[in-house]
C-alpha atoms as a PDB file:
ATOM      1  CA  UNK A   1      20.405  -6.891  -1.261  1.00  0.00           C
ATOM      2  CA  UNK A   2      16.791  -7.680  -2.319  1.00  0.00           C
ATOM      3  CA  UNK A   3      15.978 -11.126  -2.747  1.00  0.00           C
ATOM      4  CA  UNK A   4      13.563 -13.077  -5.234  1.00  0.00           C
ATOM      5  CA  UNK A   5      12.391 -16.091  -5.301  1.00  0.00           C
ATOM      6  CA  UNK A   6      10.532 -17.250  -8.488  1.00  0.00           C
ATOM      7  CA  UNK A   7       8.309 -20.423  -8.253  1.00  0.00           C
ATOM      8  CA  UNK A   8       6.892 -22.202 -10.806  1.00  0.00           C
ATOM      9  CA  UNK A   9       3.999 -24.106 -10.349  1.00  0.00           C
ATOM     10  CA  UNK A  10       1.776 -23.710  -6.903  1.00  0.00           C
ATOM     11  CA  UNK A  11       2.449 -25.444  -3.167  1.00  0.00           C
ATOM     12  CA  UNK A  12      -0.917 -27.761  -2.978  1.00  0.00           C
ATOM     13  CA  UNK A  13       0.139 -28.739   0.520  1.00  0.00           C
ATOM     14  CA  UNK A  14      -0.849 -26.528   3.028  1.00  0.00           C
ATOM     15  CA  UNK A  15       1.408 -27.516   5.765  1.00  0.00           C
ATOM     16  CA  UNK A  16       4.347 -26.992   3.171  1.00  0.00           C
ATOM     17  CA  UNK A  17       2.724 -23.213   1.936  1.00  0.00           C
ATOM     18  CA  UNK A  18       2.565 -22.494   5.746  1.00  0.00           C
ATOM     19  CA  UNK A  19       6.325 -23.526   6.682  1.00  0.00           C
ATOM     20  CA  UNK A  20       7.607 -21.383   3.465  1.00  0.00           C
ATOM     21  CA  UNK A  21       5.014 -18.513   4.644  1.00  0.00           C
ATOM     22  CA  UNK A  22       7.338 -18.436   7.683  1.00  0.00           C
ATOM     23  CA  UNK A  23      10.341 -18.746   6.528  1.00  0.00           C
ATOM     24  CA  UNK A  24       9.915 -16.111   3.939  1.00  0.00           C
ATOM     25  CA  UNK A  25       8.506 -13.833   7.014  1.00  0.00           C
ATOM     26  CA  UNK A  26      11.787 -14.274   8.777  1.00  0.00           C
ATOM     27  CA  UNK A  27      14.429 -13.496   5.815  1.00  0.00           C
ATOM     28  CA  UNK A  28      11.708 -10.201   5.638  1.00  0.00           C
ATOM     29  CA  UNK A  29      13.428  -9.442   9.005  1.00  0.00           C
ATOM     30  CA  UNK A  30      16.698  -9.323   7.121  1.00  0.00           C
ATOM     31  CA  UNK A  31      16.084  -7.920   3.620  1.00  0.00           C
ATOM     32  CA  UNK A  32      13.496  -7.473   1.398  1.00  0.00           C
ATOM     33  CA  UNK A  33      12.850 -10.279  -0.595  1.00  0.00           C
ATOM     34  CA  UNK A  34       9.789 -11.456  -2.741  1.00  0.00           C
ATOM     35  CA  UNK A  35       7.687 -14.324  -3.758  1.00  0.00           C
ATOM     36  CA  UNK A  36       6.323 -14.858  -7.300  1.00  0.00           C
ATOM     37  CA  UNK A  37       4.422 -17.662  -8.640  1.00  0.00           C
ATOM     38  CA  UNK A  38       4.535 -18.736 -12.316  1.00  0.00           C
ATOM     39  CA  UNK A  39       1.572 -20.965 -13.413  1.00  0.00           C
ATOM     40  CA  UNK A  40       3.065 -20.919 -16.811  1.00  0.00           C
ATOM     41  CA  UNK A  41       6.765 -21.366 -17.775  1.00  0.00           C
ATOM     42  CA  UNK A  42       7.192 -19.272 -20.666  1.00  0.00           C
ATOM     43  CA  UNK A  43       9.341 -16.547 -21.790  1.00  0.00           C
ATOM     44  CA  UNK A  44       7.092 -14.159 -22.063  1.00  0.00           C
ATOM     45  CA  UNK A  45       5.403 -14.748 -18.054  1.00  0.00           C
ATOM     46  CA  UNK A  46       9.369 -14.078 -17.225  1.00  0.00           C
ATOM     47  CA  UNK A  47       9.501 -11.191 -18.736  1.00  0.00           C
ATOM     48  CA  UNK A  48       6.864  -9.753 -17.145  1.00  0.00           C
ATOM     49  CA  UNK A  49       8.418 -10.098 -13.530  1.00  0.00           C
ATOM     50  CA  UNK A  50      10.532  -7.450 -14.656  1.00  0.00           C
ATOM     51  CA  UNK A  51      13.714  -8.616 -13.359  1.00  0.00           C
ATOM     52  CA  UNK A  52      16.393  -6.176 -13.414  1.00  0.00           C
ATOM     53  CA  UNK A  53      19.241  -6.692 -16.077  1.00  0.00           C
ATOM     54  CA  UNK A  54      21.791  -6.758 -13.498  1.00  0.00           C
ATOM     55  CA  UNK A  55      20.152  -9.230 -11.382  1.00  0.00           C
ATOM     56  CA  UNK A  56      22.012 -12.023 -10.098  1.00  0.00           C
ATOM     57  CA  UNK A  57      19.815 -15.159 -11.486  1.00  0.00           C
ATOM     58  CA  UNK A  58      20.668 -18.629 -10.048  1.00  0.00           C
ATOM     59  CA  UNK A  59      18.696 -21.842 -11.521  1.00  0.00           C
ATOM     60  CA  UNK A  60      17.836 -24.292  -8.509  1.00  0.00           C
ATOM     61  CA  UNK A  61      18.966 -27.491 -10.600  1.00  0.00           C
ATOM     62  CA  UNK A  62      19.725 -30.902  -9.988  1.00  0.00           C
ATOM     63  CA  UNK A  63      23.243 -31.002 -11.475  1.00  0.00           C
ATOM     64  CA  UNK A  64      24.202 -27.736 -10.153  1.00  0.00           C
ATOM     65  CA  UNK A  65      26.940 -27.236  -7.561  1.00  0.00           C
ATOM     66  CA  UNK A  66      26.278 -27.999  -4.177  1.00  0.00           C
ATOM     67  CA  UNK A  67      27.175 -25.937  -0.772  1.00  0.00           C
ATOM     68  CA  UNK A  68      27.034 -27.027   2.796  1.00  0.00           C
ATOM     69  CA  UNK A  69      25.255 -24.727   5.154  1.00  0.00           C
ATOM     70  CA  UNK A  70      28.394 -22.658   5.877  1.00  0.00           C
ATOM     71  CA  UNK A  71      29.469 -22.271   1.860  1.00  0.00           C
ATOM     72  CA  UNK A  72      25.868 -20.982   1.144  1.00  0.00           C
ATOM     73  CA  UNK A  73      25.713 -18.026   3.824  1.00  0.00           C
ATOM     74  CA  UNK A  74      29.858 -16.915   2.271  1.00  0.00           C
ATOM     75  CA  UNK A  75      28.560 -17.429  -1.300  1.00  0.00           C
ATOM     76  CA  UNK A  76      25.308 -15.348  -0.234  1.00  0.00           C
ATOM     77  CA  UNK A  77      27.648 -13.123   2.076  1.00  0.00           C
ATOM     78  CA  UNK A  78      29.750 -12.909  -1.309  1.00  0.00           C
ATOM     79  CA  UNK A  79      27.289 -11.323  -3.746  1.00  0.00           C
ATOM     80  CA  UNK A  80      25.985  -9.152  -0.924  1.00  0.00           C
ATOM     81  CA  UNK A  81      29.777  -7.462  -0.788  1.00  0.00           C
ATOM     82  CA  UNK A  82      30.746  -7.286  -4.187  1.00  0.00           C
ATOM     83  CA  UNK A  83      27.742  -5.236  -4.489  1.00  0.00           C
ATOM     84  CA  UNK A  84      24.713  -7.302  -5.712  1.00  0.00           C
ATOM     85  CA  UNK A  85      21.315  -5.689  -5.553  1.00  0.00           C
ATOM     86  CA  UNK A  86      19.289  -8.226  -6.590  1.00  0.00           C
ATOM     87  CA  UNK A  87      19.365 -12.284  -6.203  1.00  0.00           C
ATOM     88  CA  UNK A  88      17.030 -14.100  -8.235  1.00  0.00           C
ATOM     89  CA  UNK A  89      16.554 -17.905  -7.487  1.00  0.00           C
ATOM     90  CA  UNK A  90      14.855 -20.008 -10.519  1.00  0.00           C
ATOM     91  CA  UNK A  91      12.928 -23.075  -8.344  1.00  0.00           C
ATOM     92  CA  UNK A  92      11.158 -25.351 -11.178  1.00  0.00           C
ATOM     93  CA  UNK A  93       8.225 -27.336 -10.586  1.00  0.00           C
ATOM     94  CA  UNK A  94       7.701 -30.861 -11.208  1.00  0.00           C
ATOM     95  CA  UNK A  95       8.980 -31.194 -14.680  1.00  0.00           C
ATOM     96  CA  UNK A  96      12.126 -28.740 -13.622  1.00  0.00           C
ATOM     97  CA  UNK A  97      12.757 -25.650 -15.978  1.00  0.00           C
ATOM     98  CA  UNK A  98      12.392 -24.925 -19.734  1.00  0.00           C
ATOM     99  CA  UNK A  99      15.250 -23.875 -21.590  1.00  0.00           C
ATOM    100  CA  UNK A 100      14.209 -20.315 -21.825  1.00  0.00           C
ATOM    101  CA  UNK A 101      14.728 -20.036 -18.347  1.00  0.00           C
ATOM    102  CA  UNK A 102      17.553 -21.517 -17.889  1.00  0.00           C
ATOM    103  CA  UNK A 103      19.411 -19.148 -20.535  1.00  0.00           C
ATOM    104  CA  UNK A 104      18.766 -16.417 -17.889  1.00  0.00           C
ATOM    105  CA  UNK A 105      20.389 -17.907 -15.498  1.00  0.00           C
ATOM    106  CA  UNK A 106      24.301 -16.730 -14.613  1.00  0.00           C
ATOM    107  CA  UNK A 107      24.675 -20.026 -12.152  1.00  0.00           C
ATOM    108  CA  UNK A 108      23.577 -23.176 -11.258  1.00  0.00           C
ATOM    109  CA  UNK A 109      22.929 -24.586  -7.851  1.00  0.00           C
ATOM    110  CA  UNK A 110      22.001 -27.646  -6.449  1.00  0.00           C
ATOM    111  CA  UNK A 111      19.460 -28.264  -2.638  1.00  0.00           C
ATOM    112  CA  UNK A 112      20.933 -31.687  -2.351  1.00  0.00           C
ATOM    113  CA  UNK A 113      21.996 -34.627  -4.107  1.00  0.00           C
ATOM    114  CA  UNK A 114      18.624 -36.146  -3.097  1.00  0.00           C
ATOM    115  CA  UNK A 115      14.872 -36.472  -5.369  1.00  0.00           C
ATOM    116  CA  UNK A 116      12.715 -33.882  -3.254  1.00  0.00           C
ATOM    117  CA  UNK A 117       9.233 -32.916  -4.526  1.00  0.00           C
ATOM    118  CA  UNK A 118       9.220 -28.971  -6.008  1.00  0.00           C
ATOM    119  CA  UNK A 119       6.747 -28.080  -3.012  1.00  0.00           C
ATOM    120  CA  UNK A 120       9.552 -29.158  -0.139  1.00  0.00           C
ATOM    121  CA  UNK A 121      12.592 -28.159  -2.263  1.00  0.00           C
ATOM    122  CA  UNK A 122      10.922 -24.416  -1.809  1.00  0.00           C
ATOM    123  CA  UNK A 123      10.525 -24.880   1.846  1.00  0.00           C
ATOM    124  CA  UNK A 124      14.316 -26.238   1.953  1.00  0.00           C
ATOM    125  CA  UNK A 125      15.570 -23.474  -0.601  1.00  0.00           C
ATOM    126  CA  UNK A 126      13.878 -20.414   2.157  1.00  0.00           C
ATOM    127  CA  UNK A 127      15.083 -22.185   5.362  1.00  0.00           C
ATOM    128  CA  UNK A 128      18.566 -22.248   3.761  1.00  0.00           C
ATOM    129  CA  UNK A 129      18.549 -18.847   2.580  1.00  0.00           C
ATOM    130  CA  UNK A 130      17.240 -17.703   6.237  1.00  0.00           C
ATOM    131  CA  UNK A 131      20.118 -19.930   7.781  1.00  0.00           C
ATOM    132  CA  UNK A 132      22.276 -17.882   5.637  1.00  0.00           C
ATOM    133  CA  UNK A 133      20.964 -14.595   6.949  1.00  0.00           C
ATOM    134  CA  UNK A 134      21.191 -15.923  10.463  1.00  0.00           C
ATOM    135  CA  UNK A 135      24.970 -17.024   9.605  1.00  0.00           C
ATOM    136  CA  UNK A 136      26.048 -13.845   8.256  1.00  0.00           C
ATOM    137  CA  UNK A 137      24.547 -11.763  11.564  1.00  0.00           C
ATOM    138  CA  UNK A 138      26.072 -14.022  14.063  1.00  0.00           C
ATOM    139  CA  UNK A 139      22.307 -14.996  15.199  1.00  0.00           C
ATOM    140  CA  UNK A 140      21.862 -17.559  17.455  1.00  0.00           C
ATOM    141  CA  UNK A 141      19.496 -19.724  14.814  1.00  0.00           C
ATOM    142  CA  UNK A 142      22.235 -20.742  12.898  1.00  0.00           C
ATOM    143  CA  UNK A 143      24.223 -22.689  15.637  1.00  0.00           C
END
């Protein structure tokens, strides 16, 4: 299964680009996943990503539903065996997601019930995704 993550807005922080940057590098170990950056949140910058129609598309929201550690990697493990080939997750930026977007989107989930800035919400979003992974293979990380 091929992973996406789409971010809008940028990661100003470099400590915060550099812990994503290695996070991202370790789900690469696992599967193939990507990283694109939206400066502008429009329809039409979507549409050029050129996400597949069958695409799973998830909207990192504040009201969406929430998953310990251990839900995440089955829901992940979930859409990996009924045959997904491509997970898309939405991550807003500071003033969260216009409703275009959100249309796309087949579910909703949430990081934590917490306020987190867009930048560290990213960082939190890979290392949960790569605890997943780790989960799911029975690697050591995940203990």
């Amino acid at each position: 299964m091929k992973i996406r993550l789409v971010m809008l807005g940028k990661t100003k922080r470099p400590e915060l680009r550099a812990l994503f940057a290695d996070y991202v590098g370790r789900i690469e170990r696992a599967c193939e996943i990507t990283v694109s950056d939206l400066r502008e949140p429009t329809e039409a910058a979507l549409a050029r990503l050129k996400i597949d129609t069958a695409a799973h598309i998830v909207l990192l929201d504040a009201g969406g539903r929430e998953h310990t550690s251990q839900e995440f990697a089955r829901w992940l493990g979930a859409l990996r065996d009924r045959g997904a080939r491509e997970l898309v997750f939405l991550c807003g930026n500071d003033i969260g997601f216009p409703a275009a977007f959100r249309k796309h989107a087949k579910e909703a989930i949430s990081l934590s019930k917490l306020t987190m800035p867009h930048e560290l919400a990213r960082v939190v979003l890979a290392e949960q995704i790569y605890r997943a992974l780790a989960i799911l293979s029975g690697h050591p990380y995940a203990k």
